[in-house]
PDB file of N, CA and C in Angstrom:
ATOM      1  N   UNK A   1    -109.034  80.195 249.763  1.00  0.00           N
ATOM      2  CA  UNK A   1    -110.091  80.289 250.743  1.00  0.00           C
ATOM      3  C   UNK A   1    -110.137  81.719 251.285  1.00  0.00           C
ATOM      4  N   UNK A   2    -111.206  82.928 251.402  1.00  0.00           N
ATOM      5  CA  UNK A   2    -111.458  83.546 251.902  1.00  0.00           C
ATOM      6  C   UNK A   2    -111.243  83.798 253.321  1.00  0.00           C
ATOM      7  N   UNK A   3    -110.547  84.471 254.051  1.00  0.00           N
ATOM      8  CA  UNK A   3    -109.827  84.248 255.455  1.00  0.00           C
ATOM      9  C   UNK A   3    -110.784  85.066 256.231  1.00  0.00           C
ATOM     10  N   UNK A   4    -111.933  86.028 255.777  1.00  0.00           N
ATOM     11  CA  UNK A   4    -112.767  86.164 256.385  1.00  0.00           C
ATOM     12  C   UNK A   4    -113.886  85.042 256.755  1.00  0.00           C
ATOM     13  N   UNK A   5    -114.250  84.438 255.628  1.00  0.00           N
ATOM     14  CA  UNK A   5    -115.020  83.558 255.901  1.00  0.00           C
ATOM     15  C   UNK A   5    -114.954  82.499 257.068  1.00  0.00           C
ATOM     16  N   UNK A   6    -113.675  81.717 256.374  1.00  0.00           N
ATOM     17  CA  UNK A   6    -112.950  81.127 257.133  1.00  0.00           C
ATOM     18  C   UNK A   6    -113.037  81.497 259.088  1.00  0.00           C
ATOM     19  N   UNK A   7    -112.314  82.524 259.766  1.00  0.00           N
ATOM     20  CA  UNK A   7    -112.284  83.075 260.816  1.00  0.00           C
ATOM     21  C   UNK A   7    -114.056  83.064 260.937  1.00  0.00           C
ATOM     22  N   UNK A   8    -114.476  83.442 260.372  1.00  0.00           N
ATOM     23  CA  UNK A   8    -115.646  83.462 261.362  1.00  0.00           C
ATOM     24  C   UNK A   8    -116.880  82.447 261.404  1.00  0.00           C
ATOM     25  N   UNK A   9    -116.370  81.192 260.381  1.00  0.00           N
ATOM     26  CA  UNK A   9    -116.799  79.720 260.695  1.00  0.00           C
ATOM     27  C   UNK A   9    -116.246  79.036 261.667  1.00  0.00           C
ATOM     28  N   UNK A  10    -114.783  79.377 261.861  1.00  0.00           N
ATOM     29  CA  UNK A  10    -113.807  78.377 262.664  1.00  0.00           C
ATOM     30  C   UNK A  10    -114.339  79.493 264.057  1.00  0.00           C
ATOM     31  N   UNK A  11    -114.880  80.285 264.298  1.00  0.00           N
ATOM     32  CA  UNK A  11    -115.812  81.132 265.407  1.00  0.00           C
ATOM     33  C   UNK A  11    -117.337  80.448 265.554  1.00  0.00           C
ATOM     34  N   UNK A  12    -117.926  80.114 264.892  1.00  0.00           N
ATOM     35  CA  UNK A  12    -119.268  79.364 264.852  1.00  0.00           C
ATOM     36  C   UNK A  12    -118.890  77.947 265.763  1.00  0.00           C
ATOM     37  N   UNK A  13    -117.741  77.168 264.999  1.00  0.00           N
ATOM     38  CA  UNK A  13    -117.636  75.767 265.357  1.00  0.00           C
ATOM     39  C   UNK A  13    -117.044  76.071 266.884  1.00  0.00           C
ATOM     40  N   UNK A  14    -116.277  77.103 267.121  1.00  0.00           N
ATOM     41  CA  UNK A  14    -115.950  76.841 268.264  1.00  0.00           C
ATOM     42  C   UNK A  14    -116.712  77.247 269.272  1.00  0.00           C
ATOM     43  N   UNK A  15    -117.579  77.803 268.811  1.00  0.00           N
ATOM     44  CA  UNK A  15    -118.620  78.256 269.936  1.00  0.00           C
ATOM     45  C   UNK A  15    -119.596  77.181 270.613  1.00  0.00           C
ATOM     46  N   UNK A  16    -120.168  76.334 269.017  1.00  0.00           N
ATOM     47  CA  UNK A  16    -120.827  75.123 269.333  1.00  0.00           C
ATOM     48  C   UNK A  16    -119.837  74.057 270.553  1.00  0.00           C
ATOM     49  N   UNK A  17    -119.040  74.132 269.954  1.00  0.00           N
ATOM     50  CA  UNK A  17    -118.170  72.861 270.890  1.00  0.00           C
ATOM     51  C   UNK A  17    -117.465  73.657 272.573  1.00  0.00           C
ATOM     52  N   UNK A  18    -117.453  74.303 272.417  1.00  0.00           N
ATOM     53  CA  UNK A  18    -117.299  75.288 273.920  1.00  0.00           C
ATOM     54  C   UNK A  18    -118.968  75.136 274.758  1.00  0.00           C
ATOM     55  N   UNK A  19    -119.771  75.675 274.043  1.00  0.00           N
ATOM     56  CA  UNK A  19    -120.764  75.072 274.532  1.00  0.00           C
ATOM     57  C   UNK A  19    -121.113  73.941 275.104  1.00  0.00           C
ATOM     58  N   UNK A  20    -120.803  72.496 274.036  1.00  0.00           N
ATOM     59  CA  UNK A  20    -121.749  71.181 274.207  1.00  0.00           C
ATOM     60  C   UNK A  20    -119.720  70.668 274.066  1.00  0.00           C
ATOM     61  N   UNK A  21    -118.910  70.514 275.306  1.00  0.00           N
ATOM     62  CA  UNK A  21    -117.469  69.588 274.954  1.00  0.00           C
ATOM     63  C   UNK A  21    -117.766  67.952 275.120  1.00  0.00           C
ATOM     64  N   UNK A  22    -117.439  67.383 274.155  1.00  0.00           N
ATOM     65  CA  UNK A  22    -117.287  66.059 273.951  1.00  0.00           C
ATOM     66  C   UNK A  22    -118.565  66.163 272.800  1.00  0.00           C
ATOM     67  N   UNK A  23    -118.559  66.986 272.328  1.00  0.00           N
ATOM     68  CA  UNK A  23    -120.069  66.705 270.973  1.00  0.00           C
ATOM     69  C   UNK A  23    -119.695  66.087 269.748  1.00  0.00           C
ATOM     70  N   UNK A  24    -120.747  64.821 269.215  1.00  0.00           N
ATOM     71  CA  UNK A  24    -120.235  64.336 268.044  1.00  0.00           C
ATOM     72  C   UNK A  24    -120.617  65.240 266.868  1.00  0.00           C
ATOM     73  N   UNK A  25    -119.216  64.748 266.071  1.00  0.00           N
ATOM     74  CA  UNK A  25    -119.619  65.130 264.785  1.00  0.00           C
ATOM     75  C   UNK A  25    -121.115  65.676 263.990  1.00  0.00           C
ATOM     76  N   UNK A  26    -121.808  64.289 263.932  1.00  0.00           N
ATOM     77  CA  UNK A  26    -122.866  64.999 263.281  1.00  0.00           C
ATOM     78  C   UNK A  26    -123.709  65.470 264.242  1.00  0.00           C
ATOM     79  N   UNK A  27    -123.782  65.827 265.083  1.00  0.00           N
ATOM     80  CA  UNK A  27    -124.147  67.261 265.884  1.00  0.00           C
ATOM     81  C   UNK A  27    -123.902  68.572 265.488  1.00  0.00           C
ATOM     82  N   UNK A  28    -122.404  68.456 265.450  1.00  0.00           N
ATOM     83  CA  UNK A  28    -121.761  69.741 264.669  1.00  0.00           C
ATOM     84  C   UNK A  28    -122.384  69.816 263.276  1.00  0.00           C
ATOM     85  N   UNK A  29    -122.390  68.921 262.797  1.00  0.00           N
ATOM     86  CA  UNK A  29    -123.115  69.142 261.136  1.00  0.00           C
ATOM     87  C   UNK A  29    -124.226  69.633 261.388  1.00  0.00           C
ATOM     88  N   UNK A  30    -125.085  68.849 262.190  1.00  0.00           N
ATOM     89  CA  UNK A  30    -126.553  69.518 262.010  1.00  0.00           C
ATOM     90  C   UNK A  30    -126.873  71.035 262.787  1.00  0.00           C
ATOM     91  N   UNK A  31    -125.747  71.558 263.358  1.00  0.00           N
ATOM     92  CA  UNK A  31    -125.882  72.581 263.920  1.00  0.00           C
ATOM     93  C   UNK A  31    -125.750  73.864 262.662  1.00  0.00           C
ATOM     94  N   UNK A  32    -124.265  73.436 262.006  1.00  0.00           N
ATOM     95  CA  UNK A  32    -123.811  74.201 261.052  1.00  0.00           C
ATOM     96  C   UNK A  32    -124.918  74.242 259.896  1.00  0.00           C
ATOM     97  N   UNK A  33    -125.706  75.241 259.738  1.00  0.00           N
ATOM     98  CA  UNK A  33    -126.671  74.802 258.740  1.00  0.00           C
ATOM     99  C   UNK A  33    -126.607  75.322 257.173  1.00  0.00           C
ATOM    100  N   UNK A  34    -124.956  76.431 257.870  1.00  0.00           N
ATOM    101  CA  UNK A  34    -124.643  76.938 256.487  1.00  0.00           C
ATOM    102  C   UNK A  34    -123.903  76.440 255.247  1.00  0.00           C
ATOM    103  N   UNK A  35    -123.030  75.045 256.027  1.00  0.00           N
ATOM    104  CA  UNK A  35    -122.328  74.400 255.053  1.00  0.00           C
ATOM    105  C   UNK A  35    -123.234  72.807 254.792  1.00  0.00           C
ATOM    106  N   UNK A  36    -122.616  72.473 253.734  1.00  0.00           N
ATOM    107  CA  UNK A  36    -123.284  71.032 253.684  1.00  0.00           C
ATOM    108  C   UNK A  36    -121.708  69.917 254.343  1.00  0.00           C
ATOM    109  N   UNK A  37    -122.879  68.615 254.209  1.00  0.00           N
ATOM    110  CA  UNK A  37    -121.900  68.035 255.418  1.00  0.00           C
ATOM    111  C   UNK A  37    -120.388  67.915 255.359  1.00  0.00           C
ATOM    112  N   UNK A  38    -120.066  67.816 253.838  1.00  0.00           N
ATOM    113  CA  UNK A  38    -118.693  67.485 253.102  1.00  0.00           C
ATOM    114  C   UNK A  38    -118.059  69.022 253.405  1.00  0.00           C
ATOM    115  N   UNK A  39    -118.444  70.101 253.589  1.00  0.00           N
ATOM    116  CA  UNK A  39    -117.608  71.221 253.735  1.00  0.00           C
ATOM    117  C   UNK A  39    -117.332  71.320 254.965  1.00  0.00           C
ATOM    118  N   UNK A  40    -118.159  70.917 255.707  1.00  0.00           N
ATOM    119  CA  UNK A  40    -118.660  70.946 257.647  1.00  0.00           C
ATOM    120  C   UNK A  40    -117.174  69.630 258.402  1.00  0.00           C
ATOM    121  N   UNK A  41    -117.076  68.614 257.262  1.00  0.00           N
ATOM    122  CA  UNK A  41    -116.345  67.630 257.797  1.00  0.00           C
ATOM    123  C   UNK A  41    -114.360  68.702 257.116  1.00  0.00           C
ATOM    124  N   UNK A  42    -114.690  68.993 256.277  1.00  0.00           N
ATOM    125  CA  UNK A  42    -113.519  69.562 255.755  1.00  0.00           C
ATOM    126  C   UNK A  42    -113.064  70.629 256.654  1.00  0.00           C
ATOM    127  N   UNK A  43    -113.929  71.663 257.333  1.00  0.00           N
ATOM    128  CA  UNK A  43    -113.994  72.600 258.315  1.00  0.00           C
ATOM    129  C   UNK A  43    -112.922  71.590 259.395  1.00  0.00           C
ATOM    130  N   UNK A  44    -113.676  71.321 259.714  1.00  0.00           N
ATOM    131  CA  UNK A  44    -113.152  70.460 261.364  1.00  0.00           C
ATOM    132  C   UNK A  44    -111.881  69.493 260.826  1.00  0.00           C
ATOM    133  N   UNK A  45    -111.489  69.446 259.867  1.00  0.00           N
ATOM    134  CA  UNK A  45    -110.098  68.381 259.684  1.00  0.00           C
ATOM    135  C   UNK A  45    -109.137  69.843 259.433  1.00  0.00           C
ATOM    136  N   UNK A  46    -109.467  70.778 259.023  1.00  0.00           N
ATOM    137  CA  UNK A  46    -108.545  71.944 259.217  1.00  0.00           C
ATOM    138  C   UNK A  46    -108.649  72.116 260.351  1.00  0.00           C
ATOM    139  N   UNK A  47    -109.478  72.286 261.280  1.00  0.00           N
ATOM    140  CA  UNK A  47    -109.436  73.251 262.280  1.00  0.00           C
ATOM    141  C   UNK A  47    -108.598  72.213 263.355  1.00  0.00           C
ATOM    142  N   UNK A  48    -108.567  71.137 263.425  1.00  0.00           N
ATOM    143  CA  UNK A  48    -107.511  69.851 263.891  1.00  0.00           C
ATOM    144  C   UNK A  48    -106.247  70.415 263.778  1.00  0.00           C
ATOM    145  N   UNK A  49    -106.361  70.036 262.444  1.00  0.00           N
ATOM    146  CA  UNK A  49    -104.929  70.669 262.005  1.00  0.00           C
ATOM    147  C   UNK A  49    -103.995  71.793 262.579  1.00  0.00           C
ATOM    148  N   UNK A  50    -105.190  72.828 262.357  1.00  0.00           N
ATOM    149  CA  UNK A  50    -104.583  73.875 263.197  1.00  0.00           C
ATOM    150  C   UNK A  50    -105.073  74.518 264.434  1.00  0.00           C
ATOM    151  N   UNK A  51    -104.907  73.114 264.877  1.00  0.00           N
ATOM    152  CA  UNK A  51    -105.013  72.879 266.443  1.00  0.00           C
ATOM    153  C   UNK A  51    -105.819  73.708 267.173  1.00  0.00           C
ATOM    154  N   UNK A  52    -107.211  74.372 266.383  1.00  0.00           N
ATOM    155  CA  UNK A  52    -108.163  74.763 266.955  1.00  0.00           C
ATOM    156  C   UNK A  52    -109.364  73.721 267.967  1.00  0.00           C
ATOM    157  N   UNK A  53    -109.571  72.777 267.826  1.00  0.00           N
ATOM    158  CA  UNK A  53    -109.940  71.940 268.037  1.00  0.00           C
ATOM    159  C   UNK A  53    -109.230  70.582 268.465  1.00  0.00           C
ATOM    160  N   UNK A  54    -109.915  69.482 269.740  1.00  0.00           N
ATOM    161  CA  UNK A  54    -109.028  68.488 269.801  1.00  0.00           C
ATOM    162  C   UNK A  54    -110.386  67.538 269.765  1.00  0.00           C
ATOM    163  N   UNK A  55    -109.728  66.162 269.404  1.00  0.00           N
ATOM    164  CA  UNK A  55    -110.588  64.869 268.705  1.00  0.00           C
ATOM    165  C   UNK A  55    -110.323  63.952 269.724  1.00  0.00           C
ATOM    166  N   UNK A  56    -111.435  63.475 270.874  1.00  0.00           N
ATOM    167  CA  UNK A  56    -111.183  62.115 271.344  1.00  0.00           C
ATOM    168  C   UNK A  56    -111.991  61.350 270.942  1.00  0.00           C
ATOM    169  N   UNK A  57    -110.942  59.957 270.344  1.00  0.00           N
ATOM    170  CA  UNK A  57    -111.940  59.034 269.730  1.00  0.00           C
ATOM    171  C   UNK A  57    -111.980  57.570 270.935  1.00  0.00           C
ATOM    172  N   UNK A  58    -113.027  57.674 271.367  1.00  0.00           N
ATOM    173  CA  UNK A  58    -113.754  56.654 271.827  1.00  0.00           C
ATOM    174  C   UNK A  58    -114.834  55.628 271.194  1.00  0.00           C
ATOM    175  N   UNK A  59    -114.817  54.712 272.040  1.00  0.00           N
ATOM    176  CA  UNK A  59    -115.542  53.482 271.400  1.00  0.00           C
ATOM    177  C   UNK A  59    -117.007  53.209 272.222  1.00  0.00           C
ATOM    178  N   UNK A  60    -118.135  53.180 272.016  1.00  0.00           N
ATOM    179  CA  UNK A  60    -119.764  52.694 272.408  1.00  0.00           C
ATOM    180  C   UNK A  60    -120.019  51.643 271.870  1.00  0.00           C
ATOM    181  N   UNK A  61    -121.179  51.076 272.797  1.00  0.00           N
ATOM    182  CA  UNK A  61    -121.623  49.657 272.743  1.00  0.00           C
ATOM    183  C   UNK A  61    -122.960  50.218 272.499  1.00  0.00           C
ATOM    184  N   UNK A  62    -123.432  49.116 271.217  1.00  0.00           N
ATOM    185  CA  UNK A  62    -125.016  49.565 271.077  1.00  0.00           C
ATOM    186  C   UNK A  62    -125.505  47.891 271.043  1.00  0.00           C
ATOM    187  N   UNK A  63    -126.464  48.172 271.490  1.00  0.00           N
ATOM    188  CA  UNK A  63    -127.122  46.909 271.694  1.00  0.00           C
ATOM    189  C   UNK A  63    -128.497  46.679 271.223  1.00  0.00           C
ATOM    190  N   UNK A  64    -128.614  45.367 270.616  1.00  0.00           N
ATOM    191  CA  UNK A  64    -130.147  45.464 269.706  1.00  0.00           C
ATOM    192  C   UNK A  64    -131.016  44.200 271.181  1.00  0.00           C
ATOM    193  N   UNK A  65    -130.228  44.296 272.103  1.00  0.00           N
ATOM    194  CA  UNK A  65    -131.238  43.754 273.363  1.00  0.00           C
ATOM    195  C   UNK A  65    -132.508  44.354 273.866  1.00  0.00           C
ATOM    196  N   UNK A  66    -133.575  43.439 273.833  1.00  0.00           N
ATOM    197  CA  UNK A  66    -134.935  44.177 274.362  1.00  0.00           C
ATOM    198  C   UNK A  66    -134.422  44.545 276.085  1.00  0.00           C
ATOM    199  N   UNK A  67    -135.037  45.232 276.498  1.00  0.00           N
ATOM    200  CA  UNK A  67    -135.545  45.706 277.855  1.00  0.00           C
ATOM    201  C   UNK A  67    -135.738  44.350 278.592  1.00  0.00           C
ATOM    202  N   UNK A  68    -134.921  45.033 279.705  1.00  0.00           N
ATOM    203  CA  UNK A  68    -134.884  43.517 280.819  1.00  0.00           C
ATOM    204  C   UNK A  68    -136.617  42.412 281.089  1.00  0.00           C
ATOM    205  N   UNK A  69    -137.338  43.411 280.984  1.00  0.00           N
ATOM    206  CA  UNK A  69    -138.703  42.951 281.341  1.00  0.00           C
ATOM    207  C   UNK A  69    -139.123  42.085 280.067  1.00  0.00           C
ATOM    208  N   UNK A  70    -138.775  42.221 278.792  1.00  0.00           N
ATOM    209  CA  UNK A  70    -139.551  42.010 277.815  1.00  0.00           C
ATOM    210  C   UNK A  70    -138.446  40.389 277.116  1.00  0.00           C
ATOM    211  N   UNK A  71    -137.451  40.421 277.475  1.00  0.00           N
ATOM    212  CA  UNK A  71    -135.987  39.148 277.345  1.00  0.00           C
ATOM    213  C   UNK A  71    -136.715  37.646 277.297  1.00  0.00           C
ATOM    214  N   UNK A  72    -137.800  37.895 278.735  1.00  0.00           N
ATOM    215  CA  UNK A  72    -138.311  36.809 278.490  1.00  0.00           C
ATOM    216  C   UNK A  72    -139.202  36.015 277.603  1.00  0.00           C
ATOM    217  N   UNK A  73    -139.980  37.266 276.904  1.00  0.00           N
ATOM    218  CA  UNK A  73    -140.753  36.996 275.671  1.00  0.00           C
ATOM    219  C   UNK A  73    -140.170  36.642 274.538  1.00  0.00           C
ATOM    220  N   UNK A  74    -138.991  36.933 274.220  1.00  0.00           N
ATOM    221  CA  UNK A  74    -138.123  37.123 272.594  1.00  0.00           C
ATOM    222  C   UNK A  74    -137.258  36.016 273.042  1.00  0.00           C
ATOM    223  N   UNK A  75    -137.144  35.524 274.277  1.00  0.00           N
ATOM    224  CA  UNK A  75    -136.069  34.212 274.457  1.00  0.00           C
ATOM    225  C   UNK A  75    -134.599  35.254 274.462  1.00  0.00           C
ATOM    226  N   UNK A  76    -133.359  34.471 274.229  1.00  0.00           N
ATOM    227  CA  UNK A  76    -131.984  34.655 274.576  1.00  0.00           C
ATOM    228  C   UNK A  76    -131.166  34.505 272.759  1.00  0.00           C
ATOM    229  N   UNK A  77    -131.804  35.369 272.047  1.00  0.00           N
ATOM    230  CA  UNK A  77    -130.982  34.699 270.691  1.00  0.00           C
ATOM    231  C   UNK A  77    -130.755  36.152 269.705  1.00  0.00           C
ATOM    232  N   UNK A  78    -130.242  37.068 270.647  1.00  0.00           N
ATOM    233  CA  UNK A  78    -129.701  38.381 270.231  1.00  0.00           C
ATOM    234  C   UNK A  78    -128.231  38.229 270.434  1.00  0.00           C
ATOM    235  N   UNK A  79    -128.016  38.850 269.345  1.00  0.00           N
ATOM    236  CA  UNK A  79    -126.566  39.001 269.192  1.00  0.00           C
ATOM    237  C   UNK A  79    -125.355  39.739 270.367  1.00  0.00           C
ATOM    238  N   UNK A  80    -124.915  39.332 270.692  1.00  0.00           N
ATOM    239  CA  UNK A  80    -123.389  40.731 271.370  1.00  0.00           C
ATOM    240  C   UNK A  80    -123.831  41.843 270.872  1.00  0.00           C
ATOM    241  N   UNK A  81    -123.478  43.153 272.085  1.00  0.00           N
ATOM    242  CA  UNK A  81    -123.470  44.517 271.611  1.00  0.00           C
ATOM    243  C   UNK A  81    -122.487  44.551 270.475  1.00  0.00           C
ATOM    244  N   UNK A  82    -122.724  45.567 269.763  1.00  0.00           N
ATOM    245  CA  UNK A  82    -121.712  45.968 268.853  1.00  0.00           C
ATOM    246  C   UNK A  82    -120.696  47.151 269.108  1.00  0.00           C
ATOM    247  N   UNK A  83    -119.510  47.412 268.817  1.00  0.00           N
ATOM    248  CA  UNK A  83    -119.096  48.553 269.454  1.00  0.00           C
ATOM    249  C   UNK A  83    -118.798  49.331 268.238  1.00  0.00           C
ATOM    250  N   UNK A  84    -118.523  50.931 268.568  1.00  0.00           N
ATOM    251  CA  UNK A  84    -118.849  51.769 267.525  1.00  0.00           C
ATOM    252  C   UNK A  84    -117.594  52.516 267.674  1.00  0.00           C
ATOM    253  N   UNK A  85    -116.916  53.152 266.891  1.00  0.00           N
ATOM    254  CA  UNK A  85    -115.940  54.314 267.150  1.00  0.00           C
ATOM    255  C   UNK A  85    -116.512  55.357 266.652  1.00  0.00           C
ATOM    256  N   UNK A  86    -116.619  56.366 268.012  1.00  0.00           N
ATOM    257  CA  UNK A  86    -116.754  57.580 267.735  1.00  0.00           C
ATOM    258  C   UNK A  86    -115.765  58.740 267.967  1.00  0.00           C
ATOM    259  N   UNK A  87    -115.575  59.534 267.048  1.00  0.00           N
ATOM    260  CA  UNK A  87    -115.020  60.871 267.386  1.00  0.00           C
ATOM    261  C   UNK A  87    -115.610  61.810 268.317  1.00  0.00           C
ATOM    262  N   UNK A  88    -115.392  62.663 269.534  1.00  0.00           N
ATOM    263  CA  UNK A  88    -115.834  63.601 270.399  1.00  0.00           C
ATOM    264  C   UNK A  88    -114.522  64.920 270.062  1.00  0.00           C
ATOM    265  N   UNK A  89    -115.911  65.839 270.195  1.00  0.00           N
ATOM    266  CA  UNK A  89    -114.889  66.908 269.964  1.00  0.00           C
ATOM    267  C   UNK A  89    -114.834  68.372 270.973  1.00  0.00           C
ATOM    268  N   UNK A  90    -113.712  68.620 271.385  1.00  0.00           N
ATOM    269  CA  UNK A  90    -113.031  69.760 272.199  1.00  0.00           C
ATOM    270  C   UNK A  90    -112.391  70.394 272.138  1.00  0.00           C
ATOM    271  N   UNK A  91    -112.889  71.910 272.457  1.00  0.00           N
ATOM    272  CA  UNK A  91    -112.369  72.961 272.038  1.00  0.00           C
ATOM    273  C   UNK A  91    -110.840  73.124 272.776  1.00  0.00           C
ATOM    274  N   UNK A  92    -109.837  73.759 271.925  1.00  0.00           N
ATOM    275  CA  UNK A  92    -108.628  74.177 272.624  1.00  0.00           C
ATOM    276  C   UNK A  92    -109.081  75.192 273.383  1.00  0.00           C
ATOM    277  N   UNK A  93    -108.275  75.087 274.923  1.00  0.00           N
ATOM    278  CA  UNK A  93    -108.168  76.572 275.473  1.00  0.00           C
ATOM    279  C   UNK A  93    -107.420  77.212 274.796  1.00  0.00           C
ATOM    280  N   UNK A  94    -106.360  77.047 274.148  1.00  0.00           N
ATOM    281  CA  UNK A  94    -105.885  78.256 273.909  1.00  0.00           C
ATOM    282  C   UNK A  94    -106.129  79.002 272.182  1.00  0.00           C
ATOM    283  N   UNK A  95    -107.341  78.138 271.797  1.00  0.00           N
ATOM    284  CA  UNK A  95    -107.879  79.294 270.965  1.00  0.00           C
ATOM    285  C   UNK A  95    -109.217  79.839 271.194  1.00  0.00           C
ATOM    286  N   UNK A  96    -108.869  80.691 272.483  1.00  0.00           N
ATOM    287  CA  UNK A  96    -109.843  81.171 272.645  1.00  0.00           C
ATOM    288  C   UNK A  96    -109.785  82.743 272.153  1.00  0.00           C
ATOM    289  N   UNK A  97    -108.475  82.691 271.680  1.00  0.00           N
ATOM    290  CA  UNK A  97    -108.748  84.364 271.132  1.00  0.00           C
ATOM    291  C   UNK A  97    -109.532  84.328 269.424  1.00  0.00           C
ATOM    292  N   UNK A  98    -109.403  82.915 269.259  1.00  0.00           N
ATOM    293  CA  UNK A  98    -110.228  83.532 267.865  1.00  0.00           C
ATOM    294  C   UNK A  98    -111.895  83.826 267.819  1.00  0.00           C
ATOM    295  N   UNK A  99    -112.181  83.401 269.653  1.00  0.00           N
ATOM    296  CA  UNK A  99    -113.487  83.886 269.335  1.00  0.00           C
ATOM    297  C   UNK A  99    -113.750  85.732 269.695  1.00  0.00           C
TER     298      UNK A  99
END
């Protein structure tokens, strides 16, 4: 791997996530417009690694429930929310010298 390159992608990603902390994944993908998604996900499992970055994985509830007003039209025969695991991602303070 090119260690220029490298340094000044693992400078892109950390800028995005210093910016926007707790941002999902494909946020970061669609930001990064220079890699495709499989290099973008490979990026960020190094940059873990070397503890440029930290991963909280939390869980969301999505729900296919209509709007309180409208419940009464569709009746009561929707399913439980579903819950989701997501990854959120945050920048280390202390790599802040690689930007």
């Amino acid at each position: 791997m090119n260690e220029i390159v490298y340094k000044g992608l693992v400078r892109r990603v950390l800028g995005i996530v210093m910016q926007s902390p707790g941002i999902l994944e494909d946020q970061i993908i669609s930001q990064m417009n220079v890699l495709n998604p499989q290099s973008c996900r490979k990026l960020l499992e190094l940059m873990i690694l070397d503890s440029h970055i930290r991963v909280r994985k939390m869980y969301a509830s999505v729900s296919n429930e209509p709007p309180a007003m409208l419940r009464s039209l569709f009746g009561c025969s929707f399913n439980k929310p579903k819950l989701l695991f997501r990854q959120h991602f945050y920048a280390n303070p202390t790599s802040i010298n690689c930007l």
